[in-house]
C-alpha atoms as a PDB file:
ATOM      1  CA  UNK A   1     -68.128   7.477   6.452  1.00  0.00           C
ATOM      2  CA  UNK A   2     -67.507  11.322   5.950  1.00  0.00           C
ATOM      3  CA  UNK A   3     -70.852  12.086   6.523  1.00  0.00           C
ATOM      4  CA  UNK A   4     -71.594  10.121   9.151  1.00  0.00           C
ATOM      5  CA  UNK A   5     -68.310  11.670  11.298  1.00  0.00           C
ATOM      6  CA  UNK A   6     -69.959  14.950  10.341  1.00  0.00           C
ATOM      7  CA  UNK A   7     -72.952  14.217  11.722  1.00  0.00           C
ATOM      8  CA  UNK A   8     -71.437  13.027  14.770  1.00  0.00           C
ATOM      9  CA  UNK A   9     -69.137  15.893  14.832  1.00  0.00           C
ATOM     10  CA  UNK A  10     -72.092  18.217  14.150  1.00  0.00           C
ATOM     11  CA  UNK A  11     -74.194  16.620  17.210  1.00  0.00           C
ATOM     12  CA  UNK A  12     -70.826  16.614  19.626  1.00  0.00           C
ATOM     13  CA  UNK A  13     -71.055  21.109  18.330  1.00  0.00           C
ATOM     14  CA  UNK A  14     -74.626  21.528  19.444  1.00  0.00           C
ATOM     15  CA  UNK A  15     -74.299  19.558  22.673  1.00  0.00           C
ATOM     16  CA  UNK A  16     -71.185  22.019  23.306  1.00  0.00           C
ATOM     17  CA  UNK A  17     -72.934  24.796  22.617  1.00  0.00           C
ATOM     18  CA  UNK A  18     -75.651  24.345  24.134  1.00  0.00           C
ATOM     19  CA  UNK A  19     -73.675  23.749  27.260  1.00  0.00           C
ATOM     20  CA  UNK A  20     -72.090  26.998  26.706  1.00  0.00           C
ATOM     21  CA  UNK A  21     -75.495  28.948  25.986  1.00  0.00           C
ATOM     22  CA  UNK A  22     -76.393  27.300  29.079  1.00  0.00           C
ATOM     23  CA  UNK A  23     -73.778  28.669  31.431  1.00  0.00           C
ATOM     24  CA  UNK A  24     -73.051  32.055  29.988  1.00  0.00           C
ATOM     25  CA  UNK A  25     -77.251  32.412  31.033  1.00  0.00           C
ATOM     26  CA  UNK A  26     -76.303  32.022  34.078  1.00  0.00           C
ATOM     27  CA  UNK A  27     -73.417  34.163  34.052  1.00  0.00           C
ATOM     28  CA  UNK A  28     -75.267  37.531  32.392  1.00  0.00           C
ATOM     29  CA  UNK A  29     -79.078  37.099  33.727  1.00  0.00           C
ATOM     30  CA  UNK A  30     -79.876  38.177  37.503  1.00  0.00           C
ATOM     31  CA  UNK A  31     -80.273  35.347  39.877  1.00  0.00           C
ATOM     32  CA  UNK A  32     -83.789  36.550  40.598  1.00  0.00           C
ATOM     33  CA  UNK A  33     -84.433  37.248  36.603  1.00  0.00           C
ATOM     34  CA  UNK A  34     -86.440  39.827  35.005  1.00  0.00           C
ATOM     35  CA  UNK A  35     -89.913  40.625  35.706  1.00  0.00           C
ATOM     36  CA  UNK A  36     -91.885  43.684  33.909  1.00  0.00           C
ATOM     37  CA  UNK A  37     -95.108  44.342  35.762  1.00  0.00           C
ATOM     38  CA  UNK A  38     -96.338  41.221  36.751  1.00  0.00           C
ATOM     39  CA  UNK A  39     -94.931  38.611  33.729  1.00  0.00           C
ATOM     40  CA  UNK A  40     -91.659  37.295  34.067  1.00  0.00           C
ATOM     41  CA  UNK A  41     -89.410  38.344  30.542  1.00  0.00           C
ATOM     42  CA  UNK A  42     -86.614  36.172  31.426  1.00  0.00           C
ATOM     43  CA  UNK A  43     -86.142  33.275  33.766  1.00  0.00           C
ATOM     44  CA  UNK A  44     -84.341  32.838  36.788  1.00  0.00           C
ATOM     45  CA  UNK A  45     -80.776  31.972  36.553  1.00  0.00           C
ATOM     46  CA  UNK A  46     -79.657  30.752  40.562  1.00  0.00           C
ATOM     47  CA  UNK A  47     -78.821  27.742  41.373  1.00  0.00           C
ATOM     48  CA  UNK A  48     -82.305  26.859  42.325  1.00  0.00           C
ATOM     49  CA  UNK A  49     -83.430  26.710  38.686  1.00  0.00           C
ATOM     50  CA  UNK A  50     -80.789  26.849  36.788  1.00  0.00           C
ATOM     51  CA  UNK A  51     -78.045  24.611  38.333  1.00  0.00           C
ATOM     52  CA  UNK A  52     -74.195  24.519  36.455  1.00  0.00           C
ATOM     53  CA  UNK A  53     -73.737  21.726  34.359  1.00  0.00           C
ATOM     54  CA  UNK A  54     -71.080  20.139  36.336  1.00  0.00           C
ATOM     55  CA  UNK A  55     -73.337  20.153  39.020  1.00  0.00           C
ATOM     56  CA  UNK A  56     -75.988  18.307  37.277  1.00  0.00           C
ATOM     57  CA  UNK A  57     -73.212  15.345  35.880  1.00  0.00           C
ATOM     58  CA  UNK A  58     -71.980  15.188  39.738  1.00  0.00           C
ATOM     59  CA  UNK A  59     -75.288  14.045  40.699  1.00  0.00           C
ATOM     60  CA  UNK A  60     -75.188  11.345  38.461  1.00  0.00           C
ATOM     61  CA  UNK A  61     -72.468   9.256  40.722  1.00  0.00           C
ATOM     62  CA  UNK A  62     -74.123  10.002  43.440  1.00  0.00           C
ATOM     63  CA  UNK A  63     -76.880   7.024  45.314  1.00  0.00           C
ATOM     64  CA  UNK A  64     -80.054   7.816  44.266  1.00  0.00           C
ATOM     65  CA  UNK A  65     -81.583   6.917  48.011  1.00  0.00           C
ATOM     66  CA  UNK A  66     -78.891   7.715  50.493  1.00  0.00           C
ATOM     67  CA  UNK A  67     -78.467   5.011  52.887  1.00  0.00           C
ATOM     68  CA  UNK A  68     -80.309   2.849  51.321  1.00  0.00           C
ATOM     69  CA  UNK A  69     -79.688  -1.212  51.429  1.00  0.00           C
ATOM     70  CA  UNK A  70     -78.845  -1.328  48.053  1.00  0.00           C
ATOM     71  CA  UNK A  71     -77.029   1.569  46.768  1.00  0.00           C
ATOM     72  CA  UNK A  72     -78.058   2.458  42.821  1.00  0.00           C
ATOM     73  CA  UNK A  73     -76.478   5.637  41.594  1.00  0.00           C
ATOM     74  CA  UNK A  74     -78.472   8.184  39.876  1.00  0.00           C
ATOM     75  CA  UNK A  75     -76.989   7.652  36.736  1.00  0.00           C
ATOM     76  CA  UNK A  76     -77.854   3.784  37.016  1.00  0.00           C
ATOM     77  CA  UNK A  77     -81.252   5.245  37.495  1.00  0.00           C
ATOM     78  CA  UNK A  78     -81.401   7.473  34.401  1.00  0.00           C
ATOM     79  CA  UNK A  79     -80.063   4.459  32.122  1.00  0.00           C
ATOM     80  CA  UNK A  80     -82.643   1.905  33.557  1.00  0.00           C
ATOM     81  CA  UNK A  81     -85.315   4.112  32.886  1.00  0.00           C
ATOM     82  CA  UNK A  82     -84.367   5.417  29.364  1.00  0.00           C
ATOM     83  CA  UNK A  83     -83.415   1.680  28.299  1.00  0.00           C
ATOM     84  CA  UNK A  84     -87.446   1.131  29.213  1.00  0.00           C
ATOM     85  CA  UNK A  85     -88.768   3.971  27.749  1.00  0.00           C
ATOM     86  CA  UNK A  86     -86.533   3.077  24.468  1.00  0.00           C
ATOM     87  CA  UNK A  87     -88.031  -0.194  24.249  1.00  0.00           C
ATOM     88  CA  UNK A  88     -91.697   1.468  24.263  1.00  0.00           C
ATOM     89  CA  UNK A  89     -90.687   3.751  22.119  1.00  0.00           C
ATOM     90  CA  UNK A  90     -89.246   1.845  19.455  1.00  0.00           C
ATOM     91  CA  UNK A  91     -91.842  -0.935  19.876  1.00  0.00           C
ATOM     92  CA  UNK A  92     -94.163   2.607  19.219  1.00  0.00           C
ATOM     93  CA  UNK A  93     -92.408   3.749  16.053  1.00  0.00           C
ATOM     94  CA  UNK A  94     -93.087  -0.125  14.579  1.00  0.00           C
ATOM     95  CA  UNK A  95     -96.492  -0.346  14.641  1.00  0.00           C
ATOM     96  CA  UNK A  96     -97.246   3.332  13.670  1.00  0.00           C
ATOM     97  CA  UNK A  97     -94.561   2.713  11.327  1.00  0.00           C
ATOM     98  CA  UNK A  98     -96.814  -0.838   9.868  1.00  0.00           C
ATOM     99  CA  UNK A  99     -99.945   1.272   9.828  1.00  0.00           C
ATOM    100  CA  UNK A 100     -98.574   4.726   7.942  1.00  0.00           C
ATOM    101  CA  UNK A 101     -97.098   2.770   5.386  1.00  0.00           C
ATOM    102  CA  UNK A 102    -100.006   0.331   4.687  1.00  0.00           C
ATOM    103  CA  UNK A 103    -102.214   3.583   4.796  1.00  0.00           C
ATOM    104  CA  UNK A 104     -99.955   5.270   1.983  1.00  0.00           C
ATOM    105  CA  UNK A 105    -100.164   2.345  -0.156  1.00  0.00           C
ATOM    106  CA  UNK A 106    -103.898   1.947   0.034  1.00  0.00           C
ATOM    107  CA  UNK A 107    -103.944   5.935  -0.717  1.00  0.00           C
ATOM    108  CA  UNK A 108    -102.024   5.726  -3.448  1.00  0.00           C
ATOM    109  CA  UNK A 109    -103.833   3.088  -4.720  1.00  0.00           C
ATOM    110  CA  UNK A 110    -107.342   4.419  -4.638  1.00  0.00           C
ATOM    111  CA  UNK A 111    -107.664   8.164  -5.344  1.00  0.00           C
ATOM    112  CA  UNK A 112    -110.917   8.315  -3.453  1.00  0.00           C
ATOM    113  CA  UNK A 113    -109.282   7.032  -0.170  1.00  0.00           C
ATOM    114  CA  UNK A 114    -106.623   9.469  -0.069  1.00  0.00           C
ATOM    115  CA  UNK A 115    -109.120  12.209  -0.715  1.00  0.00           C
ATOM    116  CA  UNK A 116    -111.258  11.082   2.356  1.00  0.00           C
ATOM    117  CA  UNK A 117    -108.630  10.015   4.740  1.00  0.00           C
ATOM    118  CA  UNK A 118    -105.860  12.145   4.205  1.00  0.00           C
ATOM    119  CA  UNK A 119    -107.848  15.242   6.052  1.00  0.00           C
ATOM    120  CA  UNK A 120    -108.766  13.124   9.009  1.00  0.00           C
ATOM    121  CA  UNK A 121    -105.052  11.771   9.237  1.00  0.00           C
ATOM    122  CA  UNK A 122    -103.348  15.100   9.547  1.00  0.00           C
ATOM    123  CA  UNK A 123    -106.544  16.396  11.620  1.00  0.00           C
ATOM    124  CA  UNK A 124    -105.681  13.639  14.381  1.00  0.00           C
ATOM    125  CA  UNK A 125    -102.398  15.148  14.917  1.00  0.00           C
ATOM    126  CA  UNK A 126    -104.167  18.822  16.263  1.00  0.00           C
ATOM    127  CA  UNK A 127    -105.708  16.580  19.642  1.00  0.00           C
ATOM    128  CA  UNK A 128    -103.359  17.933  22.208  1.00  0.00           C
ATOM    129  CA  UNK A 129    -101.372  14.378  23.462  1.00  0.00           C
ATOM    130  CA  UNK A 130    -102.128  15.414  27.261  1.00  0.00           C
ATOM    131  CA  UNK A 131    -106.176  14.860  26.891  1.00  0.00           C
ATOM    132  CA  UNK A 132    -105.601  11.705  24.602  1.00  0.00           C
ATOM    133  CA  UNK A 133    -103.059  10.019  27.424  1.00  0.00           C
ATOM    134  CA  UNK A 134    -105.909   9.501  29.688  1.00  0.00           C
ATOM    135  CA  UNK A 135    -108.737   8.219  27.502  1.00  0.00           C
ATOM    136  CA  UNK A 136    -106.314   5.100  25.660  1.00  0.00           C
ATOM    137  CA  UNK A 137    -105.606   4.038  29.288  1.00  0.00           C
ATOM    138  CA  UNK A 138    -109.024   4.337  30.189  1.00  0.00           C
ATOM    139  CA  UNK A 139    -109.837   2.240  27.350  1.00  0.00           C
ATOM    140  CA  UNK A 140    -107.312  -0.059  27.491  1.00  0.00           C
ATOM    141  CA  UNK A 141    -108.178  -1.118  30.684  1.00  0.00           C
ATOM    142  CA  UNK A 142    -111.392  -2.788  29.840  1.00  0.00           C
ATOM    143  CA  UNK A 143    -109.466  -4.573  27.418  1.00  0.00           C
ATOM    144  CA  UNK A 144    -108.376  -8.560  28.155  1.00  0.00           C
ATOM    145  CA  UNK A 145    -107.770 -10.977  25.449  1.00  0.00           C
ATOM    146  CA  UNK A 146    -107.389 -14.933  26.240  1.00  0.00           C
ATOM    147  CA  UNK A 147    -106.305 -14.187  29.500  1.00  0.00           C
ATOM    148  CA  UNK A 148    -104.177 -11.102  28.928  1.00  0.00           C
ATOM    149  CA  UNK A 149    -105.023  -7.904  30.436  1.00  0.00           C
ATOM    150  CA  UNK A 150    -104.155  -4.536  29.014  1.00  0.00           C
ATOM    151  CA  UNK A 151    -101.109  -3.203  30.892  1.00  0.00           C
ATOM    152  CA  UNK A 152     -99.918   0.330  31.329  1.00  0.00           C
ATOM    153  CA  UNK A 153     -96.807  -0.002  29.222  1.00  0.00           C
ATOM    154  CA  UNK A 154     -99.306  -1.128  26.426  1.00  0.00           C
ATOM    155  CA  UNK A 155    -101.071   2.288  26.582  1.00  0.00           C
ATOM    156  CA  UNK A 156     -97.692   4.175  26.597  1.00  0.00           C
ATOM    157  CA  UNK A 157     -96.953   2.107  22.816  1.00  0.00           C
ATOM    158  CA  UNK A 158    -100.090   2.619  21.639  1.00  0.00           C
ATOM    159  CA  UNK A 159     -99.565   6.952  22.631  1.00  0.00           C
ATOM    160  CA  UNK A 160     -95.936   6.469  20.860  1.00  0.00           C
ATOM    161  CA  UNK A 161     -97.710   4.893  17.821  1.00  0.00           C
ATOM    162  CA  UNK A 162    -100.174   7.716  17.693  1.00  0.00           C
ATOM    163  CA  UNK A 163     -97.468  10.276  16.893  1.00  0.00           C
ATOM    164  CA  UNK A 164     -95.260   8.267  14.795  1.00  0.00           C
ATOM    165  CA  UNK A 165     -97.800   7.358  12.651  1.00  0.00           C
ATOM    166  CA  UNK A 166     -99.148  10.656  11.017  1.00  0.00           C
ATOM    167  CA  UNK A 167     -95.290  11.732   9.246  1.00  0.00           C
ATOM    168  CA  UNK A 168     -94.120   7.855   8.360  1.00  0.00           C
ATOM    169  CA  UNK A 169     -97.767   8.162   6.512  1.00  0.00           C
ATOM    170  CA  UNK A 170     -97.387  11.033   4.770  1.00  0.00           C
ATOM    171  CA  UNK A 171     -93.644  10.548   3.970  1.00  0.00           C
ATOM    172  CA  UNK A 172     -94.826   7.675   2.110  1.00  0.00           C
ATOM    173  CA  UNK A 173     -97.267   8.967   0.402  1.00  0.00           C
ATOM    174  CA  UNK A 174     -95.325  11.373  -1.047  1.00  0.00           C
ATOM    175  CA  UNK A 175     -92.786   9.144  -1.710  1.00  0.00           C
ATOM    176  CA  UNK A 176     -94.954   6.632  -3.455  1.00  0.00           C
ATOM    177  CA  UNK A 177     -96.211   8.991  -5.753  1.00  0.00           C
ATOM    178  CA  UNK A 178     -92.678  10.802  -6.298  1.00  0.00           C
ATOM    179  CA  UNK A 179     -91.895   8.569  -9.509  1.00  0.00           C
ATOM    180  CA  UNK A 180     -91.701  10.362 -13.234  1.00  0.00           C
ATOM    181  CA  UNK A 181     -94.758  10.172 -15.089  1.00  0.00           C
ATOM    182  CA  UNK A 182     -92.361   9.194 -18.459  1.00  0.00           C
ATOM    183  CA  UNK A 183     -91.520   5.751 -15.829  1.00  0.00           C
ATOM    184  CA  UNK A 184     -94.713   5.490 -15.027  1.00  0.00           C
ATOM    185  CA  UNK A 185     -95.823   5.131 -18.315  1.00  0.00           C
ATOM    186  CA  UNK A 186     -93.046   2.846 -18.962  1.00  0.00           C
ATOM    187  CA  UNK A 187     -94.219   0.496 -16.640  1.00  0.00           C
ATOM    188  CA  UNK A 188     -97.586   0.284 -17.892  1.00  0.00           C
ATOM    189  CA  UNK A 189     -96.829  -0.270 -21.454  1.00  0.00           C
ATOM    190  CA  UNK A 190     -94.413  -3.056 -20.214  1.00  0.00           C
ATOM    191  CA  UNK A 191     -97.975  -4.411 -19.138  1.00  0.00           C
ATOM    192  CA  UNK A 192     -96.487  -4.746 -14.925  1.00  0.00           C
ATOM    193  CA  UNK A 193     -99.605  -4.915 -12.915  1.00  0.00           C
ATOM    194  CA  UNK A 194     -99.906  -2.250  -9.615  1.00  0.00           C
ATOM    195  CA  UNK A 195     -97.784  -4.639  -7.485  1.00  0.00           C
ATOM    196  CA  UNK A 196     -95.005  -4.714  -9.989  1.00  0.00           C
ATOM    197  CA  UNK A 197     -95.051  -0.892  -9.869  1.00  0.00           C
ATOM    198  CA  UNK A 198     -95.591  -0.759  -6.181  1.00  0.00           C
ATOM    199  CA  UNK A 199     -92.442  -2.927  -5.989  1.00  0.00           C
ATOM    200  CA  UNK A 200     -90.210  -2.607  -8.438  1.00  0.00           C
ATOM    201  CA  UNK A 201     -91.085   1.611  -8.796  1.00  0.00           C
ATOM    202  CA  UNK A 202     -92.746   3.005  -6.067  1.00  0.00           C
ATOM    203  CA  UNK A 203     -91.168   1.839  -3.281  1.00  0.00           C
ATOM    204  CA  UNK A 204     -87.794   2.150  -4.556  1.00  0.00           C
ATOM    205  CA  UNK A 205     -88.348   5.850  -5.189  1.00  0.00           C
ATOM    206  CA  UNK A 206     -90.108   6.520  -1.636  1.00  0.00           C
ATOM    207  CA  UNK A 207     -86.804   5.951   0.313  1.00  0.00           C
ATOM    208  CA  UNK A 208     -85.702   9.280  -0.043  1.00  0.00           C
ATOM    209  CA  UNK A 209     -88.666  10.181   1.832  1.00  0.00           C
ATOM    210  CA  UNK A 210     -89.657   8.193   3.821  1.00  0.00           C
ATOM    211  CA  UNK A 211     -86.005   8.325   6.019  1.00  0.00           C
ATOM    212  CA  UNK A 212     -86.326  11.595   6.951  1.00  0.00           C
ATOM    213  CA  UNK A 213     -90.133  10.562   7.554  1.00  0.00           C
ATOM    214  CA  UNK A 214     -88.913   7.504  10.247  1.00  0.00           C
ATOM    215  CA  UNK A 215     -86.435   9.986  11.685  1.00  0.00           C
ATOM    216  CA  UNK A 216     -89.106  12.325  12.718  1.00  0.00           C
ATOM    217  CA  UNK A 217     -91.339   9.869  13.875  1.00  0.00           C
ATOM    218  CA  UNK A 218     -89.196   8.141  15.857  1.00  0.00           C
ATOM    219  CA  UNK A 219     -88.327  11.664  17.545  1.00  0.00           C
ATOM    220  CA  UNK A 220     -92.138  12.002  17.838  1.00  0.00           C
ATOM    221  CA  UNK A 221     -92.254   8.328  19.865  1.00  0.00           C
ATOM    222  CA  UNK A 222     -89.782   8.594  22.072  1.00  0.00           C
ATOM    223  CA  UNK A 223     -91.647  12.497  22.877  1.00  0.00           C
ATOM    224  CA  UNK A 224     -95.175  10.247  22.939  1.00  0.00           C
ATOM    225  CA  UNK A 225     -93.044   7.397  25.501  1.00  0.00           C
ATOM    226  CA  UNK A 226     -92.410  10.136  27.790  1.00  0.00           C
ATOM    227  CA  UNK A 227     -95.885  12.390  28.267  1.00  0.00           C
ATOM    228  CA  UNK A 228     -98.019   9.161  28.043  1.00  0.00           C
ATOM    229  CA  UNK A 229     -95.740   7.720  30.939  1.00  0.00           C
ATOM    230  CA  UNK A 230     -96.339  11.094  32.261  1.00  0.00           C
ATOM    231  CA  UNK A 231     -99.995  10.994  32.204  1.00  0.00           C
ATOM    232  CA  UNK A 232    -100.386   7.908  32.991  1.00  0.00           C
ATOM    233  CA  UNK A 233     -97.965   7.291  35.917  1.00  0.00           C
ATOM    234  CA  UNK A 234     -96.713   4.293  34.481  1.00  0.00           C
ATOM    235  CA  UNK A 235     -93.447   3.329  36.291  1.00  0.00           C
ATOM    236  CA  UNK A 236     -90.216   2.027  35.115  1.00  0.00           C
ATOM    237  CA  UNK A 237     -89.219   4.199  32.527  1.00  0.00           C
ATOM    238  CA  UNK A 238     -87.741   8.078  32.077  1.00  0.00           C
ATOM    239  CA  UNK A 239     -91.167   9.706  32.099  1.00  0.00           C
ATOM    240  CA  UNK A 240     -91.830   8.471  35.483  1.00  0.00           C
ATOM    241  CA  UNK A 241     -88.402   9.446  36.835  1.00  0.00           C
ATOM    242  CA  UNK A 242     -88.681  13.129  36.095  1.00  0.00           C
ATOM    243  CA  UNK A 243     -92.069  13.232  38.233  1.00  0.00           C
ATOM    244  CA  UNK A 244     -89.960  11.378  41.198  1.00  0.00           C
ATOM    245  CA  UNK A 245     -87.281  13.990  40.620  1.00  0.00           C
ATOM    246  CA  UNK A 246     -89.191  16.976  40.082  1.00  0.00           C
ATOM    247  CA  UNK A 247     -91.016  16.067  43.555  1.00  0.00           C
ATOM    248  CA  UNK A 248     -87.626  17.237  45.197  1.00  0.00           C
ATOM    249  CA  UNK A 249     -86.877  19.909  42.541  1.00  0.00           C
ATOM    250  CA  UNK A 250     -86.977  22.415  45.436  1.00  0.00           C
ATOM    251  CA  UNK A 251     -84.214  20.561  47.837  1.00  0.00           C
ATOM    252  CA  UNK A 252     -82.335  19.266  44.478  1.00  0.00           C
ATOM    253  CA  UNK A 253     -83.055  20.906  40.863  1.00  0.00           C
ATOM    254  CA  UNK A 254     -80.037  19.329  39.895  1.00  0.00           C
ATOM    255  CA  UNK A 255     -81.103  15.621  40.188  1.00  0.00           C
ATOM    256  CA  UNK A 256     -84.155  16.903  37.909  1.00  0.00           C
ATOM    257  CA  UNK A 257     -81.975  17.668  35.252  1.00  0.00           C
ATOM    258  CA  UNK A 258     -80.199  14.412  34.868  1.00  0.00           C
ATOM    259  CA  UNK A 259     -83.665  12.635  34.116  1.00  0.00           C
ATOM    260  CA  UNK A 260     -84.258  15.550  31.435  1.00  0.00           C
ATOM    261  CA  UNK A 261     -80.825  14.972  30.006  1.00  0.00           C
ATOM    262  CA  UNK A 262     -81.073  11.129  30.124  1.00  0.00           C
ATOM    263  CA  UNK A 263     -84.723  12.387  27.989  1.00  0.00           C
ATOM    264  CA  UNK A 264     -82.113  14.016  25.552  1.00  0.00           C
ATOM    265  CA  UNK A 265     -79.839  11.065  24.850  1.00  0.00           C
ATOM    266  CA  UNK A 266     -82.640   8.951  24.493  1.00  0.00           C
ATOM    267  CA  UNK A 267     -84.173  10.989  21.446  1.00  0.00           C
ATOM    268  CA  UNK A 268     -80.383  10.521  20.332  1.00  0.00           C
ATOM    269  CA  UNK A 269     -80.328   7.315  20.216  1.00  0.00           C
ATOM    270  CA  UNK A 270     -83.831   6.768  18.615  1.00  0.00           C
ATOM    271  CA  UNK A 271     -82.919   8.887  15.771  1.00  0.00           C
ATOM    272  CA  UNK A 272     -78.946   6.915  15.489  1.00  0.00           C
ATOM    273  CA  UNK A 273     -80.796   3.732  15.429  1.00  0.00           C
ATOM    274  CA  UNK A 274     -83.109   5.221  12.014  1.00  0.00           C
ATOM    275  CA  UNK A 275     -79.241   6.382  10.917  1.00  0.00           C
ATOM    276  CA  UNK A 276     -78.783   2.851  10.324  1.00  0.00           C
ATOM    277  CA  UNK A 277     -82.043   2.131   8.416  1.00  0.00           C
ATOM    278  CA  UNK A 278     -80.527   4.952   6.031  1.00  0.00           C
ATOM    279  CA  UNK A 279     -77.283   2.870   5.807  1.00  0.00           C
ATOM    280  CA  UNK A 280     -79.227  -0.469   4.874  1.00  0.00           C
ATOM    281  CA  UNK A 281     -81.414   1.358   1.949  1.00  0.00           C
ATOM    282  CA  UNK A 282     -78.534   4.424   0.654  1.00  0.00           C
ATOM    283  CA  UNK A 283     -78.363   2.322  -2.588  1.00  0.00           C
ATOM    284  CA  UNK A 284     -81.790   3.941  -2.868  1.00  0.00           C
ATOM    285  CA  UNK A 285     -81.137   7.165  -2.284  1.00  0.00           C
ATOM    286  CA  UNK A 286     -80.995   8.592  -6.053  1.00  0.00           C
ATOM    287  CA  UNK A 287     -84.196   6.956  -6.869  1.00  0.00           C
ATOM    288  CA  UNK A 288     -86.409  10.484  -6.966  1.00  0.00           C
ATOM    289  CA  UNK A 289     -86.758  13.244 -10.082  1.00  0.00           C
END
């Protein structure tokens, strides 16, 4: 319990201070910023680009459409779209999450493998996101199975996957391979077979890792979520809402900024929901030497 109140405590800080960063910016730099020649050194700091922060949590009570039929409030907005982009996201981070870890086991079982793959594996992860975006919804959409036809939220999970897989992999790899030789050896003269190992050893002793691993992958999703809906101009979910939002950046920066910070909380929440995975497996957590 103490740690998680400091972690809590510690996120509470940096949300504080980053508030505070924020308006003492605006406070010191020239409304028109800083230019040297032709490149700008530091930004702009007027309202047009940099709006206060009460500003910004105003224009979440406001209607998103004035005069509209049905009123929805911006904030109702933000929450409807981060709720959808959290389900991609998460449904991301589980099937990048199923294919790192079988990867890592079949690594760690055959030397060879891991010596061919592993190059290719952290190679994929140089492809800038933006040019990849395109092509799985491209391909996707000559995709139909029994009747189903790809959809556009499919080709946002499959972009989320794409990132989460590479450090869930290689967490687990290193994890699976973190064990003592002296246990190692222990194991083997007990005469346990490579599952017995795998279970009663290896995975064990990858916990430690492989937490932190989840943590940054899910991060990494709910980043994937968010360009691929970007790229893709899939609707429903927070991606979409900062293109609607930035359309009228000009007239409203403000409203702009509550889809970005909606895009904040989300990436909270991701990585709260892998703080309970670490809460389920803690009687792990010694396992490494």
């Amino acid at each position: 319990m103490g740690s998680r109140s400091r972690a809590v405590a510690t996120t509470v800080a940096a949300f504080v201070l980053l508030i505070a960063v924020w308006e003492l910016a605006k406070l010191v730099l020239p409304a028109a910023g800083v230019t040297i020649g032709d490149t700008r050194v530091l930004p702009r700091a007027d309202d047009s680009a940099m709006p206060h922060v009460w500003t910004v949590l105003g224009r979440l009570t406001e209607p998103e459409v004035a005069g509209a039929a049905t009123t929805r409030s911006v904030a109702t907005a933000v929450a409807s779209g981060a709720l959808f982009t959290l389900g991609l996201a998460l449904g991301g981070l589980l099937i990048g999450g199923v294919f790192g870890v079988l990867l890592a086991v079949a690594m760690q079982r055959f030397g060879l493998l891991e010596r061919a793959a592993l190059p290719y594996v952290v190679a994929s992860q140089t492809v800038p996101l933006i040019a990849i975006a395109p092509l799985v919804a491209g391909w996707g959409g000559n995709i139909a199975i029994l009747g189903w036809s790809w959809q556009p939220w499919a080709s946002v999970m499959v972009i989320s996957a794409y990132l989460a897989f590479f450090p869930i992999a290689v967490g687990m790899l290193r994890g699976l391979t973190s064990p003592a030789r002296a246990d190692v050896e222990l194991f083997r003269t007990l005469a346990a077979g490579w599952w017995t190992t795998l279970v009663r050893l290896r995975l064990p002793a990858s916990v430690p890792h492989v937490v932190p691993a989840v943590r940054l992958a899910a991060a990494a999703a709910v980043v994937g979520a968010i360009v691929a809906e970007i790229s893709t101009g899939t609707r429903g979910g927070i991606g979409r809402l900062i293109i609607e939002y930035a359309q009228s950046a000009t007239g409203d920066p403000s409203r702009m900024y509550t889809a970005i910070l909606g895009a904040a909380v989300l990436g909270l929440v991701a990585a709260g929901a892998v703080g309970l995975l670490d809460v389920g497996l803690r009687r792990y957590r010694g396992s490494v030497r």
